[in-house]
C-alpha atoms as a PDB file:
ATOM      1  CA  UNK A   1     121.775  30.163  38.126  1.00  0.00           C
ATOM      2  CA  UNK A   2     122.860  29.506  34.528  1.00  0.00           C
ATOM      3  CA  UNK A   3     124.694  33.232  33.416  1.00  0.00           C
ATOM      4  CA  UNK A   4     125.611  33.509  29.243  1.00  0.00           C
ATOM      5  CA  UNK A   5     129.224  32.682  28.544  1.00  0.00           C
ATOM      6  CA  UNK A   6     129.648  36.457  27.364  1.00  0.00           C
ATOM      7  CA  UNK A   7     128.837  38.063  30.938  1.00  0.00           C
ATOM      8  CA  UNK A   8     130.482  35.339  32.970  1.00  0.00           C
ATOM      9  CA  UNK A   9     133.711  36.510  31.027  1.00  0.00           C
ATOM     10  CA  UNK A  10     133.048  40.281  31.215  1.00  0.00           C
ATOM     11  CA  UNK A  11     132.882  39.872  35.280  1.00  0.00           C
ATOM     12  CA  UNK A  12     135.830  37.793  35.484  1.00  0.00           C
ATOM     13  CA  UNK A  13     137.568  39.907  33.223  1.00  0.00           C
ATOM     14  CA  UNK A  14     137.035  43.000  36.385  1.00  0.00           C
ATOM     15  CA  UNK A  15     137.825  40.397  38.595  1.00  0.00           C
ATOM     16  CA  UNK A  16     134.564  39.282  39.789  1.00  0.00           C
ATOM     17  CA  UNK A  17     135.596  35.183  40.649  1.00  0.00           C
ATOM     18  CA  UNK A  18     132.069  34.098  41.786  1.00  0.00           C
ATOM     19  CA  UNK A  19     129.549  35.894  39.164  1.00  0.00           C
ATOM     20  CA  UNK A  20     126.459  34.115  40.289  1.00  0.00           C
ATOM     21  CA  UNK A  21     126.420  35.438  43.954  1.00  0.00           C
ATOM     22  CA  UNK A  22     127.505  39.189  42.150  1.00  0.00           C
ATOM     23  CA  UNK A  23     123.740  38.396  40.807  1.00  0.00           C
ATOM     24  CA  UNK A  24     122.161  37.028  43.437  1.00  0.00           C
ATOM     25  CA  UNK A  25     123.352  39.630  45.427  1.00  0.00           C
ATOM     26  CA  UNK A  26     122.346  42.162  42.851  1.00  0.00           C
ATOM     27  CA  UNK A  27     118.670  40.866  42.380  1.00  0.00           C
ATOM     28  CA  UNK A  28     118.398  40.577  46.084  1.00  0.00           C
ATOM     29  CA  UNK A  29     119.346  44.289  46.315  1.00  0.00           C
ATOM     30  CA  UNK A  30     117.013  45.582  43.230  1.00  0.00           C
ATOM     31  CA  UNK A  31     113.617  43.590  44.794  1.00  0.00           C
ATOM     32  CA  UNK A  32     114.502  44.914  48.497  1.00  0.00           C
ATOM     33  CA  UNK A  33     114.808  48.543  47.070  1.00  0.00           C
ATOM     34  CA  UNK A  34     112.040  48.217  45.163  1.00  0.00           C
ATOM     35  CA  UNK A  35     110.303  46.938  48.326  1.00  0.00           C
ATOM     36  CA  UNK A  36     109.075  43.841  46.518  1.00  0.00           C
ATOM     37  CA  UNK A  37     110.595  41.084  49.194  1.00  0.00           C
ATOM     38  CA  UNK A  38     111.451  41.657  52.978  1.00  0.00           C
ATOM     39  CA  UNK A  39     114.993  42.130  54.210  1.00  0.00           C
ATOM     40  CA  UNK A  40     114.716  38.341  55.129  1.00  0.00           C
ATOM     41  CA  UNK A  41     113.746  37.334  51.829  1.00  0.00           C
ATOM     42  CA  UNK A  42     116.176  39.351  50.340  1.00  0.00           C
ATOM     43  CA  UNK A  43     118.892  38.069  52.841  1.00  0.00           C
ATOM     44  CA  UNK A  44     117.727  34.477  51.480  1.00  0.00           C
ATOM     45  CA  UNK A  45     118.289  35.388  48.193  1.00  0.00           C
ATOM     46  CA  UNK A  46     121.507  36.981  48.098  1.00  0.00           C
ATOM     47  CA  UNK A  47     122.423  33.534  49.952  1.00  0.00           C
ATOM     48  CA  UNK A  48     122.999  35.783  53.535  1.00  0.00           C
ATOM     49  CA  UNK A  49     121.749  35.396  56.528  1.00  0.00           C
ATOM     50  CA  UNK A  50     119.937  38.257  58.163  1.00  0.00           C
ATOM     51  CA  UNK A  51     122.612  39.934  59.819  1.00  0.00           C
ATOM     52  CA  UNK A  52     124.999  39.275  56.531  1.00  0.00           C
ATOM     53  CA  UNK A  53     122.661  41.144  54.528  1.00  0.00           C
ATOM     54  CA  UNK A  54     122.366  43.804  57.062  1.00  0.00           C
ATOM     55  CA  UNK A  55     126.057  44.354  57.239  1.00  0.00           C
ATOM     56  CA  UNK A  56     126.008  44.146  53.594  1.00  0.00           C
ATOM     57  CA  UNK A  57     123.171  46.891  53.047  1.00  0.00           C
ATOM     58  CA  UNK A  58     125.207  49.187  55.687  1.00  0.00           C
ATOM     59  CA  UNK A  59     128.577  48.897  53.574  1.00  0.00           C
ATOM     60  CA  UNK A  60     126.333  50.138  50.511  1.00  0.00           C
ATOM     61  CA  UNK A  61     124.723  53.126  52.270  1.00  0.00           C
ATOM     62  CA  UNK A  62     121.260  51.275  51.923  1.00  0.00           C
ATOM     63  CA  UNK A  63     118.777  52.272  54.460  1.00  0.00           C
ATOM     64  CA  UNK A  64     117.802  48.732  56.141  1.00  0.00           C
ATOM     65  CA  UNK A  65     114.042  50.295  56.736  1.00  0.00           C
ATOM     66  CA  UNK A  66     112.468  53.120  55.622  1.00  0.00           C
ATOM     67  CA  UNK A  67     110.695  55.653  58.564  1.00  0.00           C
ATOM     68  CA  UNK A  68     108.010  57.699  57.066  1.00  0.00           C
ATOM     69  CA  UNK A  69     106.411  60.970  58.486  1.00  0.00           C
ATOM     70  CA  UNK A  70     103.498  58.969  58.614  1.00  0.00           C
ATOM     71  CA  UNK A  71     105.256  56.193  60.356  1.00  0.00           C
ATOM     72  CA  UNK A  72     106.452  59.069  62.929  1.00  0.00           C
ATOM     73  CA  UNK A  73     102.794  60.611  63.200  1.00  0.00           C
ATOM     74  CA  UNK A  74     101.719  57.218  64.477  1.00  0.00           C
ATOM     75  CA  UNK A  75     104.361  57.232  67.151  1.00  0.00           C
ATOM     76  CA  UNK A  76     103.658  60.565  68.129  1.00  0.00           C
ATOM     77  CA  UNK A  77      99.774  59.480  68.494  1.00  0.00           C
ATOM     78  CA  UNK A  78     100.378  56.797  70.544  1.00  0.00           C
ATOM     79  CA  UNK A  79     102.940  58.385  72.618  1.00  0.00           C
ATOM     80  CA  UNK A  80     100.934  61.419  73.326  1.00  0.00           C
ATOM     81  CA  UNK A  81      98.193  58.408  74.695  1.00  0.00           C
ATOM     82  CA  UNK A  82     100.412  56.382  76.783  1.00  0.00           C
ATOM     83  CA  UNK A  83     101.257  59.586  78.444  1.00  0.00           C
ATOM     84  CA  UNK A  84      97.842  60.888  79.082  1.00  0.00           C
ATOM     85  CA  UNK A  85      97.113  57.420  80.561  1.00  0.00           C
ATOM     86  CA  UNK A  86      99.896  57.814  83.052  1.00  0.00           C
ATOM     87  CA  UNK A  87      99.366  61.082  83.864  1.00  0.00           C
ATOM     88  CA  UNK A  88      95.641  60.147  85.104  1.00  0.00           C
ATOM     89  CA  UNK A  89      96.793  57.836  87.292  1.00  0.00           C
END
C-alpha cells in the first residue's frame, strides 16, 4: 500500500514505525464495523489471523458479533420447541 510522503511523516512523527499495517488495520476495522466484510475477512486484511484480530477487537472494546433481540427471539423459539419435544416423550 503506497501512503503520501506527508502522512507517512505525520505517523512517524507520533511514533507510528509501520504506517501501512496502522491502515490496514484501520480499514479492516472501519469495513468490519460497518459490517461490510466478515471478521475473517477483516482478520485477512488487517494482515491477522482470526484469533489476532479477535484479541485485537477485544483490546479496542469492539464487540466481535453483534446479538440482536431478534437474534434472541429466534433462540427463544427454538428453545421453547426442543423442550416441548422432550417433554412429550
Amino acid at each position: 500500500m503506497k501512503l503520501d510522503t506527508t502522512l507517512l511523516k505525520s505517523m512517524k512523527t507520533v511514533g507510528l514505525t509501520e504506517p501501512d499495517n496502522v491502515v490496514r488495520e484501520s480499514i479492516a476495522l472501519f469495513l468490519f464495523q460497518k459490517k461490510l466484510i466478515s471478521i475473517g475477512k477483516a482478520a485477512k486484511l488487517a494482515n491477522m489471523n482470526l484469533a489476532q484480530f479477535m484479541e485485537f477487537l477485544e483490546s479496542l472494546k469492539i464487540p466481535q458479533a453483534e446479538y440482536t433481540q431478534d437474534d434472541f427471539l429466534v433462540d427463544l423459539a427454538t428453545i421453547k420447541k426442543l423442550r416441548r419435544g422432550r417433554y412429550k416423550s
